[in-house]
PDB file of N, CA and C in Angstrom:
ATOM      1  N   UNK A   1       0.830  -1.193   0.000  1.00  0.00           N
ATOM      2  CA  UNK A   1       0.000   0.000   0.000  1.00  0.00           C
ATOM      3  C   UNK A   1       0.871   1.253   0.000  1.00  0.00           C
ATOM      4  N   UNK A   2       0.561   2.149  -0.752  1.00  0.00           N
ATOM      5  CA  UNK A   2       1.004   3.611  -1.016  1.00  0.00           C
ATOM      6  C   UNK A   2       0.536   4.389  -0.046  1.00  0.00           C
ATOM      7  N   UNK A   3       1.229   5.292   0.965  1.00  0.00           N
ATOM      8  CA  UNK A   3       0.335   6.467   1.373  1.00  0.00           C
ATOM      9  C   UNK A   3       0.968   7.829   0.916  1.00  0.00           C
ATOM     10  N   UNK A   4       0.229   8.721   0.711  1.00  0.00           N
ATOM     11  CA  UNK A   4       0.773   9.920  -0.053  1.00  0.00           C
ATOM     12  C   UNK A   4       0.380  11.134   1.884  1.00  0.00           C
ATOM     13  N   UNK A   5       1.651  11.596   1.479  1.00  0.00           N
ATOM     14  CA  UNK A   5       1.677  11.984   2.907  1.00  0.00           C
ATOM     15  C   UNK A   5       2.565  13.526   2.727  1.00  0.00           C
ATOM     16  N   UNK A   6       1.544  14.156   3.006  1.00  0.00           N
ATOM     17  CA  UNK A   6       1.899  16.060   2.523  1.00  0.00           C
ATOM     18  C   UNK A   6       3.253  16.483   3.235  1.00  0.00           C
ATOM     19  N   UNK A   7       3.998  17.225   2.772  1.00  0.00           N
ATOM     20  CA  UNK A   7       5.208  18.025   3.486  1.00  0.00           C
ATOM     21  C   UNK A   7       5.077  18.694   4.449  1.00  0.00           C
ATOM     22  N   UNK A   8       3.999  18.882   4.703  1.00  0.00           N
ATOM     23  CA  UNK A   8       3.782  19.816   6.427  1.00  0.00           C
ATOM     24  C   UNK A   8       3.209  18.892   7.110  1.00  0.00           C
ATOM     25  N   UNK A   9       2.781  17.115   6.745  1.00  0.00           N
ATOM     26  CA  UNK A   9       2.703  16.461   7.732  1.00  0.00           C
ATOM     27  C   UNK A   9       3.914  15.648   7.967  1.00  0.00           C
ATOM     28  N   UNK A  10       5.225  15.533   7.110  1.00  0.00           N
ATOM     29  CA  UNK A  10       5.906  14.886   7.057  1.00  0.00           C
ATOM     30  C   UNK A  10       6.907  14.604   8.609  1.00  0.00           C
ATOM     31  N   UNK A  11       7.405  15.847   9.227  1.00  0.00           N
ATOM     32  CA  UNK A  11       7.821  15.699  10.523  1.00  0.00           C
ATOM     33  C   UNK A  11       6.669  16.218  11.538  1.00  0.00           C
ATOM     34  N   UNK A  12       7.206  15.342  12.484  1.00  0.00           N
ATOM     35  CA  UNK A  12       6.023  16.010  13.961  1.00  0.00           C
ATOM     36  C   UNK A  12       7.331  16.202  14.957  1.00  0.00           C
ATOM     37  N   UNK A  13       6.682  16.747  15.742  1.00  0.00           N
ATOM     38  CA  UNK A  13       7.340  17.537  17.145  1.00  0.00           C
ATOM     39  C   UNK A  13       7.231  16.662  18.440  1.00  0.00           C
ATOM     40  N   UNK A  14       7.520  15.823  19.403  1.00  0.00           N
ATOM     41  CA  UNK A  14       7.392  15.916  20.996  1.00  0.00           C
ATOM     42  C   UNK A  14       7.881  16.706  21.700  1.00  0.00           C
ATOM     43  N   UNK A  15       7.653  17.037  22.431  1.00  0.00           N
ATOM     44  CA  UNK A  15       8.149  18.010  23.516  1.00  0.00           C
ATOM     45  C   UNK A  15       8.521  16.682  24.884  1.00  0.00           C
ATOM     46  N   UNK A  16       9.880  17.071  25.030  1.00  0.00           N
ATOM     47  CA  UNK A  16      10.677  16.332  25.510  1.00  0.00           C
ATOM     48  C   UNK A  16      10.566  16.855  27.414  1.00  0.00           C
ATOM     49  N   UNK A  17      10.966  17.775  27.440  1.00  0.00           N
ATOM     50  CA  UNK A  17      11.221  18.838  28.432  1.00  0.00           C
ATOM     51  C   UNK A  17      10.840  19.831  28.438  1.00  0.00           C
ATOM     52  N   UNK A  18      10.925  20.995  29.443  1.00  0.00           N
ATOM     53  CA  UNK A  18      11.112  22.572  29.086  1.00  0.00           C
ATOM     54  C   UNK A  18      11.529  23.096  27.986  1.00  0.00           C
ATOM     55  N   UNK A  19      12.516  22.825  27.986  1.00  0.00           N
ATOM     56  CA  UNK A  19      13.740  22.991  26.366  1.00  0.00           C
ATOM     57  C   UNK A  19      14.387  22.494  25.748  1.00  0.00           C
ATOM     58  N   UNK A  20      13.870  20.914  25.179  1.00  0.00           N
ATOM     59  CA  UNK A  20      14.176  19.847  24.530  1.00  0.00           C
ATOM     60  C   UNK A  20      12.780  19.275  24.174  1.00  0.00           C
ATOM     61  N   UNK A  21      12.771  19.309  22.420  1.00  0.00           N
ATOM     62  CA  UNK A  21      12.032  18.455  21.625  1.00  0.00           C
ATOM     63  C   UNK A  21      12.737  17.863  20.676  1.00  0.00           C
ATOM     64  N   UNK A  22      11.967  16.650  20.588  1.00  0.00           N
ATOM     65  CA  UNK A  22      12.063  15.592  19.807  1.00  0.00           C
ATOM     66  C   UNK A  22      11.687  15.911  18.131  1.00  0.00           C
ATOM     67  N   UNK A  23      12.433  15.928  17.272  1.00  0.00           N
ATOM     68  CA  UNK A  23      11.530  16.011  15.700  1.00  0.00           C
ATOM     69  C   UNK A  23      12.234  14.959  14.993  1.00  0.00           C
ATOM     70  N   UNK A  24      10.472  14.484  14.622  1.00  0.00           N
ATOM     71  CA  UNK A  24      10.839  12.971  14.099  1.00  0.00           C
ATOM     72  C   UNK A  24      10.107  12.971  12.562  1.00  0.00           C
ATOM     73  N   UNK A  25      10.685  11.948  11.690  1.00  0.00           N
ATOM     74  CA  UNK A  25      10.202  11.521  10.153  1.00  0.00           C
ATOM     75  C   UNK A  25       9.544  10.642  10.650  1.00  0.00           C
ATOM     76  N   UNK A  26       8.199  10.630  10.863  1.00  0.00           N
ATOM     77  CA  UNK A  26       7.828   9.518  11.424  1.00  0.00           C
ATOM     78  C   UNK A  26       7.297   8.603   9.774  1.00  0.00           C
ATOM     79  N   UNK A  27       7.438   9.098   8.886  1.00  0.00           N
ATOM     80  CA  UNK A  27       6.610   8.292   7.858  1.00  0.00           C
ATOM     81  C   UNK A  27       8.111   7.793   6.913  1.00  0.00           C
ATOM     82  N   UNK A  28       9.326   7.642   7.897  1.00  0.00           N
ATOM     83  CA  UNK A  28      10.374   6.559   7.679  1.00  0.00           C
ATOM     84  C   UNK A  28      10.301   5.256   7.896  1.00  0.00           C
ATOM     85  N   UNK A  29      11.284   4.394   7.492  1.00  0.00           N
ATOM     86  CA  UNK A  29      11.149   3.252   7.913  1.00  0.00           C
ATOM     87  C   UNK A  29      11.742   3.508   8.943  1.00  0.00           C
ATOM     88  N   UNK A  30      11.920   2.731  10.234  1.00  0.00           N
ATOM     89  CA  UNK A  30      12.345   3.025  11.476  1.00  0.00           C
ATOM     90  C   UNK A  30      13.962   2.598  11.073  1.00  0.00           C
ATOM     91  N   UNK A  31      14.441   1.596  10.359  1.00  0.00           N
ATOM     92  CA  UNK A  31      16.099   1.872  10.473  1.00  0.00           C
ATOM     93  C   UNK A  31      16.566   2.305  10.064  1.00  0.00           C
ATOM     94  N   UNK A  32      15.508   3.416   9.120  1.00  0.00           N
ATOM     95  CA  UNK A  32      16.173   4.828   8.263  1.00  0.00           C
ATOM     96  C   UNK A  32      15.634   6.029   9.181  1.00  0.00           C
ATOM     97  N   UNK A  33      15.346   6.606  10.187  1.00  0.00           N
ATOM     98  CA  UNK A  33      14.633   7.159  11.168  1.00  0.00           C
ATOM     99  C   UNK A  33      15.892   8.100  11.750  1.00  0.00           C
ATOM    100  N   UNK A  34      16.188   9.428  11.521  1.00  0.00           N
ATOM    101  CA  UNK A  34      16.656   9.828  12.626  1.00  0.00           C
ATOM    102  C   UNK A  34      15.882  10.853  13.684  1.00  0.00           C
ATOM    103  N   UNK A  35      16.630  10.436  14.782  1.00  0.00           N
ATOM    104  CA  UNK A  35      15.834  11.388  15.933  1.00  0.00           C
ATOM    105  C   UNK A  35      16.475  12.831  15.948  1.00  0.00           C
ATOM    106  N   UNK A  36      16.516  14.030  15.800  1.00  0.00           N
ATOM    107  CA  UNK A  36      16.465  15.442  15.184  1.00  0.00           C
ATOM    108  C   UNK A  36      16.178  15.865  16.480  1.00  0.00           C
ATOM    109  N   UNK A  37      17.496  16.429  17.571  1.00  0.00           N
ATOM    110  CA  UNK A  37      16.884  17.136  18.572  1.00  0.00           C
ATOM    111  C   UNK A  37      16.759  18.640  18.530  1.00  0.00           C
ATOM    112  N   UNK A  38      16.010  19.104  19.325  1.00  0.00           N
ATOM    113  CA  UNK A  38      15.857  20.765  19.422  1.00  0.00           C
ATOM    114  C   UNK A  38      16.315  20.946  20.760  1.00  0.00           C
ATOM    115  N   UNK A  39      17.081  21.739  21.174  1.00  0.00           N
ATOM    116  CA  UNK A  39      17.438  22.189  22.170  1.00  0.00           C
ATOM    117  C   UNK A  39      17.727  24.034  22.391  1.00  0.00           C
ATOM    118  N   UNK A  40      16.367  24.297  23.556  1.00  0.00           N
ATOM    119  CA  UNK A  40      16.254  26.023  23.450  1.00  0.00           C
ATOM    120  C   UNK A  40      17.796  26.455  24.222  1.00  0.00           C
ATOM    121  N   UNK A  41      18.195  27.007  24.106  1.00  0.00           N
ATOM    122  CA  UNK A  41      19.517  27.941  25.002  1.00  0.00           C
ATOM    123  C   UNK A  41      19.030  28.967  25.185  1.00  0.00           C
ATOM    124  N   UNK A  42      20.059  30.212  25.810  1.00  0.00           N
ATOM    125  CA  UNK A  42      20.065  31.307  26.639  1.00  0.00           C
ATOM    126  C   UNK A  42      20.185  31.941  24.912  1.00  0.00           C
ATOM    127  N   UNK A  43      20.893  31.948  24.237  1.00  0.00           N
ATOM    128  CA  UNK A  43      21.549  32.992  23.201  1.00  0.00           C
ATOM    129  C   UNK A  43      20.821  32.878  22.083  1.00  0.00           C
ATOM    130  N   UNK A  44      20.406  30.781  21.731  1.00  0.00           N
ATOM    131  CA  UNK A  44      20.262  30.542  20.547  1.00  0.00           C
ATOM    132  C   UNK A  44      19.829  28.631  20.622  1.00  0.00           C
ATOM    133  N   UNK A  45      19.871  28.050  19.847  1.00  0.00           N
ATOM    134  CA  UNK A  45      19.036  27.070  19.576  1.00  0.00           C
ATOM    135  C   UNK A  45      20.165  26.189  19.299  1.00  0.00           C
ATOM    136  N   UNK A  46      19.886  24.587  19.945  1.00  0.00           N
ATOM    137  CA  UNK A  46      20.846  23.905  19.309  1.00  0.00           C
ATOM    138  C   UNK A  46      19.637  22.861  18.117  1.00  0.00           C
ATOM    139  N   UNK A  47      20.133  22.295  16.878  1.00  0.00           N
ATOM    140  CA  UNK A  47      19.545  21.418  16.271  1.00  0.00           C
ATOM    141  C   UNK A  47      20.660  20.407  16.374  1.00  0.00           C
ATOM    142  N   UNK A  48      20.240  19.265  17.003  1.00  0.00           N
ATOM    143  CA  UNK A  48      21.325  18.055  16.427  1.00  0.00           C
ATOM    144  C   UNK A  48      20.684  16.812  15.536  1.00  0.00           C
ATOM    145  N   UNK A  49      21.410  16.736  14.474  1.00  0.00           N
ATOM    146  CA  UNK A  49      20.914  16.066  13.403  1.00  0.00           C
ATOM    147  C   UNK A  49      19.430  16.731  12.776  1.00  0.00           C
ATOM    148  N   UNK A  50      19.731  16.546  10.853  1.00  0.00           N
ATOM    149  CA  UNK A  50      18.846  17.013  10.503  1.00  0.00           C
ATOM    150  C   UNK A  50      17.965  15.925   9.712  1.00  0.00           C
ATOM    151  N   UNK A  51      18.111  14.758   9.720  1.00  0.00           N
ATOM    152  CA  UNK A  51      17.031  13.877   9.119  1.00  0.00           C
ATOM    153  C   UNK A  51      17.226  14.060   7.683  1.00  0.00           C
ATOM    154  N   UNK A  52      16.629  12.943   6.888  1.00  0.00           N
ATOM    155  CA  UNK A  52      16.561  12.520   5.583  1.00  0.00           C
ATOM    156  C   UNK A  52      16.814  13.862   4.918  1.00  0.00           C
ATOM    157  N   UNK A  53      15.932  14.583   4.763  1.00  0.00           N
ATOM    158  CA  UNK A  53      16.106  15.952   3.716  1.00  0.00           C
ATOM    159  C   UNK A  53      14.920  16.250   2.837  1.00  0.00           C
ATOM    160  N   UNK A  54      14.697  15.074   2.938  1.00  0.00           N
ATOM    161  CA  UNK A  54      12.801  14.588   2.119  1.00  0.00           C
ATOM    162  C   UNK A  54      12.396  15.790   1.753  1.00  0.00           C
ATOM    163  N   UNK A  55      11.614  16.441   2.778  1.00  0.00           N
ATOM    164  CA  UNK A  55      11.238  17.561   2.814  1.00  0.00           C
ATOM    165  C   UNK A  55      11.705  18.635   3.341  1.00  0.00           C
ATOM    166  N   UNK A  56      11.962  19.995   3.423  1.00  0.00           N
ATOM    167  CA  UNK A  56      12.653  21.287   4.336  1.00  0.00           C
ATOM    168  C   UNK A  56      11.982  21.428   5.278  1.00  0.00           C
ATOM    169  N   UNK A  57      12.928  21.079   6.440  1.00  0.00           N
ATOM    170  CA  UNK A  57      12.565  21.617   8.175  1.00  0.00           C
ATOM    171  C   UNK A  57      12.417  23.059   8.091  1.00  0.00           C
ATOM    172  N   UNK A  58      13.186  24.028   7.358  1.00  0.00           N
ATOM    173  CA  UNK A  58      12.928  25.592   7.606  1.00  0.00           C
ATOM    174  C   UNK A  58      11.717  25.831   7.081  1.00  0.00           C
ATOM    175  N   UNK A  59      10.948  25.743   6.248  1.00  0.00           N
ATOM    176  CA  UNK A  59       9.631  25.434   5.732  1.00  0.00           C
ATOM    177  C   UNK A  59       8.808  24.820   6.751  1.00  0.00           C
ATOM    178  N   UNK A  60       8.622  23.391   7.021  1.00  0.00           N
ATOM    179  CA  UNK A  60       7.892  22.657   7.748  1.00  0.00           C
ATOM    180  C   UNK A  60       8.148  22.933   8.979  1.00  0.00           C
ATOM    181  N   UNK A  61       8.674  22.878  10.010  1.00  0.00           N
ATOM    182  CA  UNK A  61       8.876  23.158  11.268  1.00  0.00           C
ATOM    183  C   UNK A  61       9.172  24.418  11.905  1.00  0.00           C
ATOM    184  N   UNK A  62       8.446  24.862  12.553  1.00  0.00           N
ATOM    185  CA  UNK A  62       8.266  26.519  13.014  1.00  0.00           C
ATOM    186  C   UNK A  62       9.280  26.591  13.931  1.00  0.00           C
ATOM    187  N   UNK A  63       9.800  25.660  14.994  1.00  0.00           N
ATOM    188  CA  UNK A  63      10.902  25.769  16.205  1.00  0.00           C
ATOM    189  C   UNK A  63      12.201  25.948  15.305  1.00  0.00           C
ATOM    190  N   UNK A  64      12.321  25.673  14.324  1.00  0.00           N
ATOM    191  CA  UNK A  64      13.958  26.102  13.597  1.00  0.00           C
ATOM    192  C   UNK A  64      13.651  26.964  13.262  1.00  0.00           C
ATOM    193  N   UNK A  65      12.895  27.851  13.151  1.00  0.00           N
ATOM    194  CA  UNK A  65      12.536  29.484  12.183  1.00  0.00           C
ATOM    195  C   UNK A  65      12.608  30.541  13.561  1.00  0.00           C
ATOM    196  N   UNK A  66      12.699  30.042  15.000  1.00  0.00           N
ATOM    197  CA  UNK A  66      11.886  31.221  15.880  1.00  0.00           C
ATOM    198  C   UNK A  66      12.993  31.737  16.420  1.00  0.00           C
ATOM    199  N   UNK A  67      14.434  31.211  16.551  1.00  0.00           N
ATOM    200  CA  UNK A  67      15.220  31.841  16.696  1.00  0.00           C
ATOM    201  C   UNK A  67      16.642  31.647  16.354  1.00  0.00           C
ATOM    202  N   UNK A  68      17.791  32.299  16.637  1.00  0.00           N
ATOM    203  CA  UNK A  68      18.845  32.069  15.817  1.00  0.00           C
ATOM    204  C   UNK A  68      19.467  30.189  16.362  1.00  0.00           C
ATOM    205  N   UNK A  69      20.153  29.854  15.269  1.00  0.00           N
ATOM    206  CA  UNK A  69      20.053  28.649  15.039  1.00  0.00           C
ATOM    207  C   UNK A  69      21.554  27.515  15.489  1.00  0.00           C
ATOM    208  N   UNK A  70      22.019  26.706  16.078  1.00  0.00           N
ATOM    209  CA  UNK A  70      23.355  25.766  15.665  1.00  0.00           C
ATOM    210  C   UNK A  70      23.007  24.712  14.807  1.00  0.00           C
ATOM    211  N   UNK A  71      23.181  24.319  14.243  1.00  0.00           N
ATOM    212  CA  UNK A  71      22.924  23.124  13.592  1.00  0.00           C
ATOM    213  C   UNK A  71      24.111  22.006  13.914  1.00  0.00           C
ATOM    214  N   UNK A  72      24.103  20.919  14.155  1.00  0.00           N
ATOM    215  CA  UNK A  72      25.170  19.972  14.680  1.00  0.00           C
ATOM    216  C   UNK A  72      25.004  18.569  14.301  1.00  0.00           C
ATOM    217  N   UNK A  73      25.805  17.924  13.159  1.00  0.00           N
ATOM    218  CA  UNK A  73      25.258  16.572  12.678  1.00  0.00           C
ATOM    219  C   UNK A  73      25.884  15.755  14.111  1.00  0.00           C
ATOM    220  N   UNK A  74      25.195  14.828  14.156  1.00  0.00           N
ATOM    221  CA  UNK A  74      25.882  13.384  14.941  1.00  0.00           C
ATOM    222  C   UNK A  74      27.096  12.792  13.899  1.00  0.00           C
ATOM    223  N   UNK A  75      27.082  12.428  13.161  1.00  0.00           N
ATOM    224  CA  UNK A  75      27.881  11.685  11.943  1.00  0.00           C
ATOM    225  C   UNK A  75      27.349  12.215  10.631  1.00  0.00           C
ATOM    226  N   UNK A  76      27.799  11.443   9.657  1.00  0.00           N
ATOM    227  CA  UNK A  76      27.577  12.312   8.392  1.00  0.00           C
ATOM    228  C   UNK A  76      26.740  10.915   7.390  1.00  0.00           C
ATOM    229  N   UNK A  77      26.075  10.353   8.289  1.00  0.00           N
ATOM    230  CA  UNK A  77      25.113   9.230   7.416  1.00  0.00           C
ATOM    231  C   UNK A  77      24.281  10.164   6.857  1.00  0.00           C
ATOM    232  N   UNK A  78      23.323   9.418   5.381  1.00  0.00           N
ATOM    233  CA  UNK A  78      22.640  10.447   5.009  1.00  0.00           C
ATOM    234  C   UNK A  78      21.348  10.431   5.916  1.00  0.00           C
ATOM    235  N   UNK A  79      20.780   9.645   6.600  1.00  0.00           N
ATOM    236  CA  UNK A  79      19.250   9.882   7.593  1.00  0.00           C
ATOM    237  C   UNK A  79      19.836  11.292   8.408  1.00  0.00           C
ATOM    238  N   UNK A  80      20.748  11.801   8.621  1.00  0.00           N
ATOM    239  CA  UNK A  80      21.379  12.553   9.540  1.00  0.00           C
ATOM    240  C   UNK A  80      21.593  14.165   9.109  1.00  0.00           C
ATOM    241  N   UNK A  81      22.109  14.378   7.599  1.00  0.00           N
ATOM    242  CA  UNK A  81      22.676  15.245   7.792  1.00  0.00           C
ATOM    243  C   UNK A  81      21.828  15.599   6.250  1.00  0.00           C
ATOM    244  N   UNK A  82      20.082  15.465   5.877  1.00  0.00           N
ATOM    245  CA  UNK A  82      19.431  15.591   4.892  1.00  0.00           C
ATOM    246  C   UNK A  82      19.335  17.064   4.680  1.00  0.00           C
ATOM    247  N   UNK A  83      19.086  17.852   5.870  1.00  0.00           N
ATOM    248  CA  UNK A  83      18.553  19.370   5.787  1.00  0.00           C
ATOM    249  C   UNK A  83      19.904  20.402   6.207  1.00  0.00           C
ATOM    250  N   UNK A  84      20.618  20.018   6.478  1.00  0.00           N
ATOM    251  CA  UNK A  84      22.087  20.598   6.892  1.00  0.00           C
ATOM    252  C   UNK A  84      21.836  21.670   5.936  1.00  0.00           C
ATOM    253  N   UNK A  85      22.463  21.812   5.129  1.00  0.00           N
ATOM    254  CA  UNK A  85      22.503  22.828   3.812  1.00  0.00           C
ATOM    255  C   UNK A  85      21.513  24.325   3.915  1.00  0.00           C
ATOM    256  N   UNK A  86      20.503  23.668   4.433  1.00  0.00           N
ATOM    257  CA  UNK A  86      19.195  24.462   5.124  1.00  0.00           C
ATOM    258  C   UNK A  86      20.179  25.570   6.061  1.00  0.00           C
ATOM    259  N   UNK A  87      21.235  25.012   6.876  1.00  0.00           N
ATOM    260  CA  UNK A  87      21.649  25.949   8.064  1.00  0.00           C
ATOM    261  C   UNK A  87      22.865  26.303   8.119  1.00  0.00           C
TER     262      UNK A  87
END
């Protein structure tokens, strides 16, 4: 079965903590899946890992747009480092 699955539903958000969320591809296969953290700071934002690339996080996800940004791969697999370029 096919599911056709829009670019603004493509990642979702958990809220982890106060100032740690989770952003996930959830419409990956899970051993192609990376977990994409958000982390708020005092100055600025950490992102670690950016997931497949499928679709644009600066587009789709409002928490990378709200303030200034780090971006930080884990490794350089491609599930990891899809939207980098973005930051």
């Amino acid at each position: 079965d096919t599911v056709m699955v829009s670019a603004a539903d493509w990642c979702g958000t958990i809220r982890c903590g106060d100032d740690v969320t989770l952003v996930d591809e959830a419409w990956i296969k899970p051993f192609y899946r990376c977990n994409m953290w958000h982390v708020r700071g005092r100055d600025r934002d950490l992102l670690f890992d950016t997931g497949l690339g499928h679709f644009s996080l600066l587009q789709h996800v409002a928490l990378v747009r709200e303030r200034p940004l780090l971006c930080v791969a884990s490794h350089t697999h491609f599930d990891h480092i899809g939207c980098h370029h973005e930051f």
